[in-house]
C-alpha atoms as a PDB file:
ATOM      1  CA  UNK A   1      14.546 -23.551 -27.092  1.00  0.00           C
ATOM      2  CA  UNK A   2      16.732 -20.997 -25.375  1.00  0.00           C
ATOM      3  CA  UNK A   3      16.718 -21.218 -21.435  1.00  0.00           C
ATOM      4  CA  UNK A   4      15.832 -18.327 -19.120  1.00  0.00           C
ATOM      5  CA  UNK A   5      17.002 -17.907 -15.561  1.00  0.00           C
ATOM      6  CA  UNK A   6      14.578 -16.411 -12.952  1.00  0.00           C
ATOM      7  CA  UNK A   7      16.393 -13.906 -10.815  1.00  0.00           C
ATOM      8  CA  UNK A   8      15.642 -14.677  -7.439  1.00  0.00           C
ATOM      9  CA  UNK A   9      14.822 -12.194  -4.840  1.00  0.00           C
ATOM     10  CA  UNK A  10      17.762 -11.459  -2.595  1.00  0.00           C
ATOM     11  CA  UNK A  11      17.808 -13.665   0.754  1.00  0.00           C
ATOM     12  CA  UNK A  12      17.792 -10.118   3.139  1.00  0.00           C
ATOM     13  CA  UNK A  13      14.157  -9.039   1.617  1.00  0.00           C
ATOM     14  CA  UNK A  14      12.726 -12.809   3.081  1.00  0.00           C
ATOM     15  CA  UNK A  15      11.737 -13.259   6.334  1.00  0.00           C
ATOM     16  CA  UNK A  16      12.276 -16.314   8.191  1.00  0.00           C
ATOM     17  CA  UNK A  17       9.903 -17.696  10.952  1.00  0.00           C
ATOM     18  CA  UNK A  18      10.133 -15.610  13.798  1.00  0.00           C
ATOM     19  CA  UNK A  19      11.929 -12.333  12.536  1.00  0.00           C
ATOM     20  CA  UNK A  20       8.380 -10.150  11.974  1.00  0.00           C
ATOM     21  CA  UNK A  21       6.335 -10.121   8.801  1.00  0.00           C
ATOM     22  CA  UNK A  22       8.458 -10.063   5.570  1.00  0.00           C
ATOM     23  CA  UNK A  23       8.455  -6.100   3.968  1.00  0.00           C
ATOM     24  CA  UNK A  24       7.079  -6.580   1.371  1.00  0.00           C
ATOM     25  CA  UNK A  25       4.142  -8.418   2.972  1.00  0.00           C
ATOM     26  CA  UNK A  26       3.939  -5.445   5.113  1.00  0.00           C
ATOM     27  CA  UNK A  27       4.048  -2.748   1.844  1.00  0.00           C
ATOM     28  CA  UNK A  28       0.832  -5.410   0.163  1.00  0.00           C
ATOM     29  CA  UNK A  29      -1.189  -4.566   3.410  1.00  0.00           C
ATOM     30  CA  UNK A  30      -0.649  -1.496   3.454  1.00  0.00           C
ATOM     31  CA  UNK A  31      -1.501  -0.596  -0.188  1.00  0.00           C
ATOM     32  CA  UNK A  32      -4.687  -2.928   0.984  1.00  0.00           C
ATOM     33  CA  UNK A  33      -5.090  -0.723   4.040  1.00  0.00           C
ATOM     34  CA  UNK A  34      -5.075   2.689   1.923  1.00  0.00           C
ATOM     35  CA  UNK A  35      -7.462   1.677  -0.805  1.00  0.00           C
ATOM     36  CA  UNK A  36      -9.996   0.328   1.870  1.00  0.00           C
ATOM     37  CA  UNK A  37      -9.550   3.724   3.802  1.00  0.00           C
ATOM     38  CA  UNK A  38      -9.833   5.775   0.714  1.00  0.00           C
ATOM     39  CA  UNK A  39     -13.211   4.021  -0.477  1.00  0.00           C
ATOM     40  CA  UNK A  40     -14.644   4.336   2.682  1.00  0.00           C
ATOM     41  CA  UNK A  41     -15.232   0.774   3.519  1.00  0.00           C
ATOM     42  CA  UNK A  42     -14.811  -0.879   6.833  1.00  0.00           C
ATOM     43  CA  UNK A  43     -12.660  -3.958   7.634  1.00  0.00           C
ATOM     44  CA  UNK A  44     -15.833  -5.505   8.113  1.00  0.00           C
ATOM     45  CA  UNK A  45     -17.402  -4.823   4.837  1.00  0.00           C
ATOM     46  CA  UNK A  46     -14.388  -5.777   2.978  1.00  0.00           C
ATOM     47  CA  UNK A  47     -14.057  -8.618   4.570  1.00  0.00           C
ATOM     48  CA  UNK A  48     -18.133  -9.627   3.885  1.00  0.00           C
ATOM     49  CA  UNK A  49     -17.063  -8.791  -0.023  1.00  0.00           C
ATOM     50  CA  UNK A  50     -14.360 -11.199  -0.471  1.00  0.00           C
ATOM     51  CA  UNK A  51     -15.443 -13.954   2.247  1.00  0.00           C
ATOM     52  CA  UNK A  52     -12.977 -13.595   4.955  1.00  0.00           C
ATOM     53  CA  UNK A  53     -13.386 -11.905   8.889  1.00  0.00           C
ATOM     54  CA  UNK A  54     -12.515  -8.810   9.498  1.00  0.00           C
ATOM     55  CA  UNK A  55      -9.477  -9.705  11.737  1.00  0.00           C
ATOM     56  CA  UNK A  56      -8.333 -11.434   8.482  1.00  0.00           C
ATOM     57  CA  UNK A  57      -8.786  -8.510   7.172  1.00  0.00           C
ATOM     58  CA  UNK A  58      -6.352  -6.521   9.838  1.00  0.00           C
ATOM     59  CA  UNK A  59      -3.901  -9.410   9.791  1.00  0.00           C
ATOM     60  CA  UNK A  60      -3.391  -9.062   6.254  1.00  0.00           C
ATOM     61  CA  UNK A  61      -3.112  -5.255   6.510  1.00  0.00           C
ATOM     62  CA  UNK A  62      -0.285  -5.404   9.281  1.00  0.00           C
ATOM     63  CA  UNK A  63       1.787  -7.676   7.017  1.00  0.00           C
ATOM     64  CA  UNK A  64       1.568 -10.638   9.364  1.00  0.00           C
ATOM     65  CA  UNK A  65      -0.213 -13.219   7.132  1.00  0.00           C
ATOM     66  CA  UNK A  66       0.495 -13.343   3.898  1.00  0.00           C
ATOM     67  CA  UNK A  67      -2.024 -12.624   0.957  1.00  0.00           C
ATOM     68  CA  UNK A  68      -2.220 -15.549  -1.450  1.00  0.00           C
ATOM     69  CA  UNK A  69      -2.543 -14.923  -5.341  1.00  0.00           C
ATOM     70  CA  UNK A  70      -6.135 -15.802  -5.292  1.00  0.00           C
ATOM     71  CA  UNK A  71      -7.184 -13.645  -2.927  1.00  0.00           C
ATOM     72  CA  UNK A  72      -5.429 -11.084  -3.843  1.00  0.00           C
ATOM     73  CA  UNK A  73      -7.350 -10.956  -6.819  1.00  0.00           C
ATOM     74  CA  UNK A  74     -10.330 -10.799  -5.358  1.00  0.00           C
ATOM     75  CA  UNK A  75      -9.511  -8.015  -3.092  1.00  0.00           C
ATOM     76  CA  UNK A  76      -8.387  -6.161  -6.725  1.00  0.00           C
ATOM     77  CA  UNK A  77     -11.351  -6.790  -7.711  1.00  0.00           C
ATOM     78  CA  UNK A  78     -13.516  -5.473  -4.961  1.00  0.00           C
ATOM     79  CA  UNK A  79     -11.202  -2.599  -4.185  1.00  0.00           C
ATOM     80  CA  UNK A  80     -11.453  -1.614  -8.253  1.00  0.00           C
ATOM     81  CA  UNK A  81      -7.500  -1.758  -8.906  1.00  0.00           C
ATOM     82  CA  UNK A  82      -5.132  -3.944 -10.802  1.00  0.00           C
ATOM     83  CA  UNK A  83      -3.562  -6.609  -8.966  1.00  0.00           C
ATOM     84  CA  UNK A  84      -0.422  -4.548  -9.603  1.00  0.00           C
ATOM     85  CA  UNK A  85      -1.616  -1.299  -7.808  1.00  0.00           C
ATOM     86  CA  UNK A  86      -0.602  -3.512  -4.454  1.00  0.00           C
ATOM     87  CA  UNK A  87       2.554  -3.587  -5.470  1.00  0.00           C
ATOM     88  CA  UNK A  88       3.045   0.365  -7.045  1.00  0.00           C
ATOM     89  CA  UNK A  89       5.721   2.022  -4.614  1.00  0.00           C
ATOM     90  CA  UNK A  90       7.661  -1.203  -3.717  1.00  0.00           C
ATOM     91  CA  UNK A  91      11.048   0.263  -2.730  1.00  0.00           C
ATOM     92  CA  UNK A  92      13.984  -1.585  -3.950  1.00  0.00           C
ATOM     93  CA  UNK A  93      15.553  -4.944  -2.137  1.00  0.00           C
ATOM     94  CA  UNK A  94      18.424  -2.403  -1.325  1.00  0.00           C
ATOM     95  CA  UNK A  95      16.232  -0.070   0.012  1.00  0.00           C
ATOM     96  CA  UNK A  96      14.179  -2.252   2.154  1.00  0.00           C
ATOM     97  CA  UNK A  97      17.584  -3.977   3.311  1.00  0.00           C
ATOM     98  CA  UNK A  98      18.720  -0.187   4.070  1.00  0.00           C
ATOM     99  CA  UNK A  99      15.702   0.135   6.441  1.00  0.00           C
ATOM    100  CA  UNK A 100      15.941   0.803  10.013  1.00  0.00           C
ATOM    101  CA  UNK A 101      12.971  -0.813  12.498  1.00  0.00           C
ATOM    102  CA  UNK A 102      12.722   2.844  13.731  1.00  0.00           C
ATOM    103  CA  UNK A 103      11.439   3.940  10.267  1.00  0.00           C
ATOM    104  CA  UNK A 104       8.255   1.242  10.133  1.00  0.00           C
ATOM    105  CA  UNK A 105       7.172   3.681  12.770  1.00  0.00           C
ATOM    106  CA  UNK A 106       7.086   6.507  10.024  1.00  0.00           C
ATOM    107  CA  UNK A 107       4.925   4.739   8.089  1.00  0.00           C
ATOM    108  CA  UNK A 108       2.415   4.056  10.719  1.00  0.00           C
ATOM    109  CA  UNK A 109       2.344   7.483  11.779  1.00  0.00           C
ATOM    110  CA  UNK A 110       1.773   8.054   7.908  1.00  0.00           C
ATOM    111  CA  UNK A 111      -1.245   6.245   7.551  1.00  0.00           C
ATOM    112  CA  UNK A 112      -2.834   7.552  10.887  1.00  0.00           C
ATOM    113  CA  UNK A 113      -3.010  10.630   8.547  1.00  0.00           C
ATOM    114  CA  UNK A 114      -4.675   8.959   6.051  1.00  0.00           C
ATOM    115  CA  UNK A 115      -7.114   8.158   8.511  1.00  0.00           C
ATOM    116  CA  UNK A 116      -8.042  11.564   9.247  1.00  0.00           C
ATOM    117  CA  UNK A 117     -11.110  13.181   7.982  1.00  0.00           C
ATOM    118  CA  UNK A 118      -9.474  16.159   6.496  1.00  0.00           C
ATOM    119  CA  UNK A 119      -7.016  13.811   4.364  1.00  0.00           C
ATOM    120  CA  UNK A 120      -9.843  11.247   3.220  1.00  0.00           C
ATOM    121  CA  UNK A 121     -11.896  14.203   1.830  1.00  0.00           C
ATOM    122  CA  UNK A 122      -8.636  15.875   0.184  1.00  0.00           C
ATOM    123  CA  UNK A 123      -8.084  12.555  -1.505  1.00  0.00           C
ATOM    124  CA  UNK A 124     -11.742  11.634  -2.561  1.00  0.00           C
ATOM    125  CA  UNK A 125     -12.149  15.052  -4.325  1.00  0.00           C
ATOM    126  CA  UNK A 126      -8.710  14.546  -6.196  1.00  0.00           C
ATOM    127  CA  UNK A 127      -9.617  11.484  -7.856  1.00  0.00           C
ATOM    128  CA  UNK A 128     -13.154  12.940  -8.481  1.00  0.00           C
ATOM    129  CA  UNK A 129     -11.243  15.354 -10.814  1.00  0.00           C
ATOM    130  CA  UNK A 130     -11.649  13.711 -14.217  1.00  0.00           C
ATOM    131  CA  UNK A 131      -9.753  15.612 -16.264  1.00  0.00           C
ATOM    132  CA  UNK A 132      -6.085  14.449 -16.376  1.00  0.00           C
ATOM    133  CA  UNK A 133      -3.963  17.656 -16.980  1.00  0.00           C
ATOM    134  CA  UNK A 134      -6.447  19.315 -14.419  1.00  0.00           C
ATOM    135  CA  UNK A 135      -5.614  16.531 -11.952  1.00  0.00           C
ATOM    136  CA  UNK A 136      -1.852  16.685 -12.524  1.00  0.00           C
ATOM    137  CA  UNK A 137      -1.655  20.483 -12.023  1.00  0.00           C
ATOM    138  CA  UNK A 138      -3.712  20.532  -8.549  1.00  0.00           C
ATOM    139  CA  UNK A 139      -1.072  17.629  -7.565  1.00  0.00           C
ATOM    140  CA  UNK A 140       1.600  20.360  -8.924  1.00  0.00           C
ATOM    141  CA  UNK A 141      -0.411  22.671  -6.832  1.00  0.00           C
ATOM    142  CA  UNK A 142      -0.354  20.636  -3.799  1.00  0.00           C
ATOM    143  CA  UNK A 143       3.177  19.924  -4.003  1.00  0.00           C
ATOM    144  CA  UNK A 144       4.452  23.189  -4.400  1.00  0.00           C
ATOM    145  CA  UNK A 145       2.100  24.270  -1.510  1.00  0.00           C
ATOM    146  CA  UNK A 146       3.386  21.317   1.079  1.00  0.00           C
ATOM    147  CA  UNK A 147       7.104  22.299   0.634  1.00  0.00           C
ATOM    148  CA  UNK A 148       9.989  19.859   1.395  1.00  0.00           C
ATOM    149  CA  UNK A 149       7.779  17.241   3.323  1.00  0.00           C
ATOM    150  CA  UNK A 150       5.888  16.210  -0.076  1.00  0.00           C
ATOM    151  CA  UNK A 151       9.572  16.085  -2.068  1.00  0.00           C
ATOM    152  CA  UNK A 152      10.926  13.756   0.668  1.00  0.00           C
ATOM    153  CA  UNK A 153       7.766  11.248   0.635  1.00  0.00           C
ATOM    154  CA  UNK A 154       7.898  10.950  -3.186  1.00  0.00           C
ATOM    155  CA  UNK A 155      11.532   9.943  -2.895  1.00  0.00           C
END
């Protein structure tokens, strides 16, 4: 029986107790936070769905309380997506180690956007697009359209 060692996260991507929510708590809620938006569904609804208030809900969006495994699963299951799609876009321990306070701003003022009308309906009507190669050429499309600002968010 050959032994395997579990590589352990590096100490700078855990927070301690009283240093702010931990990052990647903070990149779980907001996957959480964009797939609730994108459906349409209210932090009260969701909540209702899996059993928990809606300022649960929030709390787990913001990062500040962590989501356990079980309920995680739950929410995958009413949101539709694979417990992994909370984790799609996790930037690296050196990246979020790299990361200035000033930049958790950018990603507020990211999902604002989201929030807007205009974006939701943009989004909605991609994903209604069922064919694949369609789908990836109006992203193409999109990109190509957007300039510079699309390149730099897909870094």
């Amino acid at each position: 029986m050959s032994a395997t060692k579990t590589k352990l996260a590096p100490a700078h991507t855990l927070s301690r107790r009283g240093e702010g929510p931990n990052p990647i708590d903070i990149h779980v809620g907001a996957r959480l936070r964009l797939r609730r938006t994108l459906l349409g569904l209210s932090q009260e609804k969701l909540g209702e769905a899996v059993g928990i208030t809606f300022q649960q809900l929030q709390k787990y969006e913001r990062g500040s309380n962590r989501i356990s495994a079980s309920r995680l699963y739950n929410l995958s299951q009413v949101l539709g997506v694979p417990v992994s799609y909370f984790f799609d876009d996790m930037p690296s321990p050196d990246q979020i180690a790299a990361e200035a306070p000033a930049e958790s701003a950018s990603e507020t003022d990211e999902f604002e956007s989201m929030a807007r009308r205009e974006t939701l309906e943009l989004v909605r009507a991609y994903y209604r697009i069922e064919d694949p190669g369609v789908r990836k050429r109006t992203f193409d499309l999109l990109k190509a359209l957007g300039g510079d600002r699309i390149a730099l968010v897909e870094e």
